[in-house]
PDB file of N, CA and C in Angstrom:
ATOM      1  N   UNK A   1     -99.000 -39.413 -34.430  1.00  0.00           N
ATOM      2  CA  UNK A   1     -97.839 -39.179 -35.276  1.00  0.00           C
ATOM      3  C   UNK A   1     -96.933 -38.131 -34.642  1.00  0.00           C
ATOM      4  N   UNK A   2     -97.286 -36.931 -34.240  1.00  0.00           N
ATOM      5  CA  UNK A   2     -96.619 -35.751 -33.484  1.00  0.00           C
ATOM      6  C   UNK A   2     -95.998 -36.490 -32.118  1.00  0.00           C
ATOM      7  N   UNK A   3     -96.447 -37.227 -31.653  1.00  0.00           N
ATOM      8  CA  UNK A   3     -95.852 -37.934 -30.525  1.00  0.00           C
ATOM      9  C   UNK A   3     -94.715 -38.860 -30.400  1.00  0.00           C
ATOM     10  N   UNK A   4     -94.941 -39.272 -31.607  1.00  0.00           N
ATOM     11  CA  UNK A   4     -93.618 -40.370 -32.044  1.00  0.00           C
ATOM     12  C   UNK A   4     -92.972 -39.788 -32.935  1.00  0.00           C
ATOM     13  N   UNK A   5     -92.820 -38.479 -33.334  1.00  0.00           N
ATOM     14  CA  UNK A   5     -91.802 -37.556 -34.020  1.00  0.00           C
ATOM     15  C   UNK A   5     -91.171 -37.030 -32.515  1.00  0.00           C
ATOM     16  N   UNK A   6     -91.420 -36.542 -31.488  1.00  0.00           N
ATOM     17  CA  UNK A   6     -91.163 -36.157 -30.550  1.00  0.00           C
ATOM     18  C   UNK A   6     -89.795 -37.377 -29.763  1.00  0.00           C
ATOM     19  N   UNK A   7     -90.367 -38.228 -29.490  1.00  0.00           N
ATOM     20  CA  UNK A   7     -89.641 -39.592 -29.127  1.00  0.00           C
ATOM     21  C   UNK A   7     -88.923 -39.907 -29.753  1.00  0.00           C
ATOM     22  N   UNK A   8     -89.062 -39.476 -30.979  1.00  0.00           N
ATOM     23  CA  UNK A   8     -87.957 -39.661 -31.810  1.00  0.00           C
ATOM     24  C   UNK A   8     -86.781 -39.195 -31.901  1.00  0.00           C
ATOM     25  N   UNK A   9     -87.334 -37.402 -31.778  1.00  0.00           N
ATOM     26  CA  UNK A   9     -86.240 -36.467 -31.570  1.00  0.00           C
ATOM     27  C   UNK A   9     -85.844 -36.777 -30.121  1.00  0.00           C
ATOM     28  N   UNK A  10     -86.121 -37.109 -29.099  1.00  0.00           N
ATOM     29  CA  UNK A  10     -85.449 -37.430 -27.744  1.00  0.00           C
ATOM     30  C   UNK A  10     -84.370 -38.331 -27.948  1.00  0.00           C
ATOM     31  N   UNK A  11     -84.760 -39.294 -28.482  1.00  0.00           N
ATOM     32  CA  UNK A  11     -83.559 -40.825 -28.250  1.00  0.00           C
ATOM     33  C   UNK A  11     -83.060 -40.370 -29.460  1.00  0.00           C
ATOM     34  N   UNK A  12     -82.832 -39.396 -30.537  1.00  0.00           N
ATOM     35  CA  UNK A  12     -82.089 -39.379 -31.452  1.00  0.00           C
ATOM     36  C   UNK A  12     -81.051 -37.986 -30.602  1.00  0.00           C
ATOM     37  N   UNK A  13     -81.670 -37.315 -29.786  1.00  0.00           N
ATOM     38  CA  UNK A  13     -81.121 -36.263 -29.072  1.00  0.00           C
ATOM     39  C   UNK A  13     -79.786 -37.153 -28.031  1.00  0.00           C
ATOM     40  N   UNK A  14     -80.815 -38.252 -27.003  1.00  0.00           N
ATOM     41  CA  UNK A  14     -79.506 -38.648 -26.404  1.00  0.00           C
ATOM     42  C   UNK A  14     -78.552 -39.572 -27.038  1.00  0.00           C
ATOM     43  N   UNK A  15     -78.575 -40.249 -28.258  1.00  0.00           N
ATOM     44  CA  UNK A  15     -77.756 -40.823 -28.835  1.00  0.00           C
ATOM     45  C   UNK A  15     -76.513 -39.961 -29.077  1.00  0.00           C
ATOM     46  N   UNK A  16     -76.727 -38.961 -29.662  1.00  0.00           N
ATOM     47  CA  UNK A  16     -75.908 -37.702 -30.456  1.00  0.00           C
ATOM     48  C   UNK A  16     -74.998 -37.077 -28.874  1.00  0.00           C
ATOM     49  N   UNK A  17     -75.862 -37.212 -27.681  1.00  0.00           N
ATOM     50  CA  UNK A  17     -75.156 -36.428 -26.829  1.00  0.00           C
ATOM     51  C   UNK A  17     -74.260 -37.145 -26.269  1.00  0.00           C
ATOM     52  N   UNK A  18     -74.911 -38.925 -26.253  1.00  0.00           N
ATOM     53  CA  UNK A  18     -73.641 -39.344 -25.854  1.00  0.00           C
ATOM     54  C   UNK A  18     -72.576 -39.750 -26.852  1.00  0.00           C
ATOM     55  N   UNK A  19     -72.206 -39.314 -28.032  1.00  0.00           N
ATOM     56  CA  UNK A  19     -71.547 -39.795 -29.047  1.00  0.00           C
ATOM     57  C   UNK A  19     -70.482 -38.265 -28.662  1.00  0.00           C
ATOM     58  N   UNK A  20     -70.822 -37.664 -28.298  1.00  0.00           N
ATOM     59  CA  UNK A  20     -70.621 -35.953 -28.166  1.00  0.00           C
ATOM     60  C   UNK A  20     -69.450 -36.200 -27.025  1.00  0.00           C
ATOM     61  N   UNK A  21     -70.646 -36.895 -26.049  1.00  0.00           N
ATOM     62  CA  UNK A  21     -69.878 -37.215 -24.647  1.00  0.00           C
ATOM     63  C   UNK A  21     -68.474 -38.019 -24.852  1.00  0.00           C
ATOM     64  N   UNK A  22     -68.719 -39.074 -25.202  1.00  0.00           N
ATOM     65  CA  UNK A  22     -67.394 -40.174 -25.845  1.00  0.00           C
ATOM     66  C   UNK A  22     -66.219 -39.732 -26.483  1.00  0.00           C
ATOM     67  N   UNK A  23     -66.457 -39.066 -27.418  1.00  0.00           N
ATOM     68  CA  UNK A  23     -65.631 -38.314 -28.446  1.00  0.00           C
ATOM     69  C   UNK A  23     -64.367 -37.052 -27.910  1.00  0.00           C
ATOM     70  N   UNK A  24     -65.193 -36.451 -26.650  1.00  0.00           N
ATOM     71  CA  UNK A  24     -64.551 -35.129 -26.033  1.00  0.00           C
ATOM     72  C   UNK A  24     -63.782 -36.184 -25.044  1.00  0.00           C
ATOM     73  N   UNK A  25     -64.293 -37.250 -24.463  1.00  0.00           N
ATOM     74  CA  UNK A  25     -63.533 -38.144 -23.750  1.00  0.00           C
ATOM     75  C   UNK A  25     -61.988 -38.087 -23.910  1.00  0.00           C
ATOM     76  N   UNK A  26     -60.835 -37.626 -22.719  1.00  0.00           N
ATOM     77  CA  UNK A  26     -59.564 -37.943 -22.800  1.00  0.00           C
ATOM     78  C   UNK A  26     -59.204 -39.315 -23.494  1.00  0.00           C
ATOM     79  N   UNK A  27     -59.645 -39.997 -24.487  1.00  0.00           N
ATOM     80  CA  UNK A  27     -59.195 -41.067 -24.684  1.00  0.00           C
ATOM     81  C   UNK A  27     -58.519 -40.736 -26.115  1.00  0.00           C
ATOM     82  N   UNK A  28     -58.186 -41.869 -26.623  1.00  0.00           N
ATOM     83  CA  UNK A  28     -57.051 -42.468 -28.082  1.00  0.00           C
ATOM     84  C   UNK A  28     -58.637 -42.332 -28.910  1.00  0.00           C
ATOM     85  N   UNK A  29     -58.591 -41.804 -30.404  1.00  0.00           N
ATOM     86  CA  UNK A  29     -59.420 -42.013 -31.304  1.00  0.00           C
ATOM     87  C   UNK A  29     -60.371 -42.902 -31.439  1.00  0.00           C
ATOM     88  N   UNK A  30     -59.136 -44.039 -31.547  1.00  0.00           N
ATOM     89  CA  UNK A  30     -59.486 -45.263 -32.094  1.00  0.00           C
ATOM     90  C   UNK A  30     -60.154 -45.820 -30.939  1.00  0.00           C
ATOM     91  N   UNK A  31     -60.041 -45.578 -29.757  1.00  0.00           N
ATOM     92  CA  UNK A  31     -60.778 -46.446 -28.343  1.00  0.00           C
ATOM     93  C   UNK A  31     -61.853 -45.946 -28.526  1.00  0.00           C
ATOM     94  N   UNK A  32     -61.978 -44.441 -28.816  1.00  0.00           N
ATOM     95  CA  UNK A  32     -63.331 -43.312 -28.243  1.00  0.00           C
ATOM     96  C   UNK A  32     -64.481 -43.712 -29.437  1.00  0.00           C
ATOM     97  N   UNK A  33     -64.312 -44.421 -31.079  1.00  0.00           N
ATOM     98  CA  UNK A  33     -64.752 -44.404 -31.629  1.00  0.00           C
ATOM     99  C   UNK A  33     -65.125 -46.340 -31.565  1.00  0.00           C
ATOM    100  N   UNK A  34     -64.624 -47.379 -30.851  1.00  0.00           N
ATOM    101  CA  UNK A  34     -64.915 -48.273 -30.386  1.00  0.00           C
ATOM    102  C   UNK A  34     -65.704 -48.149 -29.348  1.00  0.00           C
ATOM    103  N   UNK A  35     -65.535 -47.496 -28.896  1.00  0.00           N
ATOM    104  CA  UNK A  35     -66.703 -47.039 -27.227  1.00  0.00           C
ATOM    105  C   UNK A  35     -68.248 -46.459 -28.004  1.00  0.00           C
ATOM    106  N   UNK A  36     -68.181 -45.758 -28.873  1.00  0.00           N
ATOM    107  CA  UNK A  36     -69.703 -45.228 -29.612  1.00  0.00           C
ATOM    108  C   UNK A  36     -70.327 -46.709 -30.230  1.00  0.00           C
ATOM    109  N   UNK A  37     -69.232 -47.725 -30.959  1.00  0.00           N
ATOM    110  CA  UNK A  37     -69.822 -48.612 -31.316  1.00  0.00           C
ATOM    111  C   UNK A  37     -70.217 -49.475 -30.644  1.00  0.00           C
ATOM    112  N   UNK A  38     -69.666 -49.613 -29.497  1.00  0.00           N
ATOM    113  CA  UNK A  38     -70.656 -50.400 -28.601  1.00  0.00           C
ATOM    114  C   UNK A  38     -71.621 -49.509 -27.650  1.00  0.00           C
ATOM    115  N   UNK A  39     -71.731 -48.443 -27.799  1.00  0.00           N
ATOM    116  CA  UNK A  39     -72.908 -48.191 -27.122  1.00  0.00           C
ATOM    117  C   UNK A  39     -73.695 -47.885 -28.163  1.00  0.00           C
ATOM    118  N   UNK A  40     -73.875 -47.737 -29.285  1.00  0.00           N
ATOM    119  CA  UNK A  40     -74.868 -47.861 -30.116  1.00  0.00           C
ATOM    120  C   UNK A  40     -75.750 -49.358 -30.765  1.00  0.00           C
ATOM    121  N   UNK A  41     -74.463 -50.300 -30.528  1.00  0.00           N
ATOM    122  CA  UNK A  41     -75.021 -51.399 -30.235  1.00  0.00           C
ATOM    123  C   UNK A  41     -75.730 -51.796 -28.963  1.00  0.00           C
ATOM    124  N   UNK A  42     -75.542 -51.292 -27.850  1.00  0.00           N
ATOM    125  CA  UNK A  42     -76.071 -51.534 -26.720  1.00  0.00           C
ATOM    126  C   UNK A  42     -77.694 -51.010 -26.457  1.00  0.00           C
ATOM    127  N   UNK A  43     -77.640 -49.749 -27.490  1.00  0.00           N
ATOM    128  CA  UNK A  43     -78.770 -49.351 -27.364  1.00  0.00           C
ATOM    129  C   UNK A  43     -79.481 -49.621 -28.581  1.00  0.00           C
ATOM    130  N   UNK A  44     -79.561 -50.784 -29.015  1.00  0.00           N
ATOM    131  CA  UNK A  44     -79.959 -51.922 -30.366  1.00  0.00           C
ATOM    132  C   UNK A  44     -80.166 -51.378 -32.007  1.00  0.00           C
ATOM    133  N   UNK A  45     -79.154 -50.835 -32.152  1.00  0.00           N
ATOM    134  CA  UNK A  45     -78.980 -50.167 -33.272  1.00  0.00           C
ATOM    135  C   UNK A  45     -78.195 -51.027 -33.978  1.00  0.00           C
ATOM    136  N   UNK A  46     -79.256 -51.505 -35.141  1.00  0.00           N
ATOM    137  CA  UNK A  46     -78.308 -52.783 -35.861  1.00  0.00           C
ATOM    138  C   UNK A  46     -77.888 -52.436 -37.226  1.00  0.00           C
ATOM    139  N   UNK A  47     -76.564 -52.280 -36.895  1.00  0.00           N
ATOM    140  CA  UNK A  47     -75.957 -51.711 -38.576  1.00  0.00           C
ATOM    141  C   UNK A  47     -75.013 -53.182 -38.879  1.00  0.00           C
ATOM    142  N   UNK A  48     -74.336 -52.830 -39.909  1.00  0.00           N
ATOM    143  CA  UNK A  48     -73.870 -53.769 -39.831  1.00  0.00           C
ATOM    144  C   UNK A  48     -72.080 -53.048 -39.770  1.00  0.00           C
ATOM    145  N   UNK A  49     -71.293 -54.171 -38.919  1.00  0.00           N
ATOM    146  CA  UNK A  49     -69.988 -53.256 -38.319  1.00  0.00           C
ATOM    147  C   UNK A  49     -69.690 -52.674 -39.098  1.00  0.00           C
ATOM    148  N   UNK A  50     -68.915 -52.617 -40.148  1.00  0.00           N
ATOM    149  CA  UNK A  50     -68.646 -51.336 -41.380  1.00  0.00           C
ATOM    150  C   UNK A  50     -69.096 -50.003 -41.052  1.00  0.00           C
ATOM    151  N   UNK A  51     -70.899 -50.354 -40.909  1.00  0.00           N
ATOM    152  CA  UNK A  51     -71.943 -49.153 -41.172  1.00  0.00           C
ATOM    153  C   UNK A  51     -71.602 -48.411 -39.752  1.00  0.00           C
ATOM    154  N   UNK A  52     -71.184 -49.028 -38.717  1.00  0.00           N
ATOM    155  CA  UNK A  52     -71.754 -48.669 -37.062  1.00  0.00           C
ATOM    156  C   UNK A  52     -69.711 -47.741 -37.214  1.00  0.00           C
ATOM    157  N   UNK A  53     -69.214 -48.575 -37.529  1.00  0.00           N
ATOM    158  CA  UNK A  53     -67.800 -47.890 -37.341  1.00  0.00           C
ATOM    159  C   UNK A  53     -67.647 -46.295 -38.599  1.00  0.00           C
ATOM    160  N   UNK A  54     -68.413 -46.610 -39.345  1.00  0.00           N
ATOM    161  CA  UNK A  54     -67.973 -45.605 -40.314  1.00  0.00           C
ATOM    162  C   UNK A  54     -69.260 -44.114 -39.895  1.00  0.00           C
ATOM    163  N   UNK A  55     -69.997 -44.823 -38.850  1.00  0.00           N
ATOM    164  CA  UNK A  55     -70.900 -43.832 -38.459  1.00  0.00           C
ATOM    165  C   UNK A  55     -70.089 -42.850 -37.236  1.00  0.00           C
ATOM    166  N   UNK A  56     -69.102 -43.552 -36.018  1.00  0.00           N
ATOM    167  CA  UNK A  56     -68.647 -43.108 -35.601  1.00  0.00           C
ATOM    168  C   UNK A  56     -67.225 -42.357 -36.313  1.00  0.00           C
ATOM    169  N   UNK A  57     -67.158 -42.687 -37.057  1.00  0.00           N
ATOM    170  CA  UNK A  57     -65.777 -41.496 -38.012  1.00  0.00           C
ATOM    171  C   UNK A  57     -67.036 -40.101 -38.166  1.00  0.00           C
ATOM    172  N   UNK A  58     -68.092 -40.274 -39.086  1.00  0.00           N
ATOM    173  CA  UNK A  58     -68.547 -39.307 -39.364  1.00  0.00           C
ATOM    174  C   UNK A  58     -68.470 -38.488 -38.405  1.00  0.00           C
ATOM    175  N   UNK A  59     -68.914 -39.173 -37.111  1.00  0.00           N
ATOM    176  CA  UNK A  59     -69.392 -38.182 -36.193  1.00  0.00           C
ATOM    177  C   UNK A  59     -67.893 -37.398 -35.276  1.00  0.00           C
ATOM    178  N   UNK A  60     -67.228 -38.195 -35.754  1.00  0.00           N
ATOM    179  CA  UNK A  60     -65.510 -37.603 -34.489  1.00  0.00           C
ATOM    180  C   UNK A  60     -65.105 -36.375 -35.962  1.00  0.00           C
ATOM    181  N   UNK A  61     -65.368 -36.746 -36.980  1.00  0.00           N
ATOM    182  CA  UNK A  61     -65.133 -36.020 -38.061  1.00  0.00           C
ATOM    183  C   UNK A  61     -65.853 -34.471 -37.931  1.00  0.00           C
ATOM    184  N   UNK A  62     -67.397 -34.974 -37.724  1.00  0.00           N
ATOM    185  CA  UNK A  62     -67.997 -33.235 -37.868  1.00  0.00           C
ATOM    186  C   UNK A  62     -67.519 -32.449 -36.663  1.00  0.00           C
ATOM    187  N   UNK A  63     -67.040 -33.383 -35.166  1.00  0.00           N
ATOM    188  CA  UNK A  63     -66.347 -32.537 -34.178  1.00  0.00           C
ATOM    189  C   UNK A  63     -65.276 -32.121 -34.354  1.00  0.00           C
ATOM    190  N   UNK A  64     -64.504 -32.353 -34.897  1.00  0.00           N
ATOM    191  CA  UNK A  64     -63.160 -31.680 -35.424  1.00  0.00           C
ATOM    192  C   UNK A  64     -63.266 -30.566 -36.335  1.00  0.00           C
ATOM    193  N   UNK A  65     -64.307 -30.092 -36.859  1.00  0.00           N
ATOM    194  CA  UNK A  65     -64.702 -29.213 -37.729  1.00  0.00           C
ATOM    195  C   UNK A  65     -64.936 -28.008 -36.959  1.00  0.00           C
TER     196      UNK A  65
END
């Protein structure tokens, strides 16, 4: 169980860093927050589009804070 809490926190670590990464990206909002949704799809995270797009607002949201 301690091992797969660990793994967990890793790939939940590089998800977040590259959402981090994308976001600080010189790009347009709206591209930088299309770019998280497909790499969160890429890395098989199945929301459904609504869920995957409104996840990347949250997250361009708490960086602006």
């Amino acid at each position: 169980m301690k091992a797969l809490n660990i793994v967990l926190a890793v790939v939940g670590g590089a998800i977040a860093g590259a959402a981090v990464g994308l976001l600080v990206a010189p790009e347009k909002g709206e591209r930088t927050r299309k770019n998280i949704v497909k790499y969160l799809e890429s890395k098989g995270i199945k929301l459904q589009k609504s869920k995957l797009e409104e996840l990347a607002d949250e997250i361009a949201d708490e960086l602006k804070k």
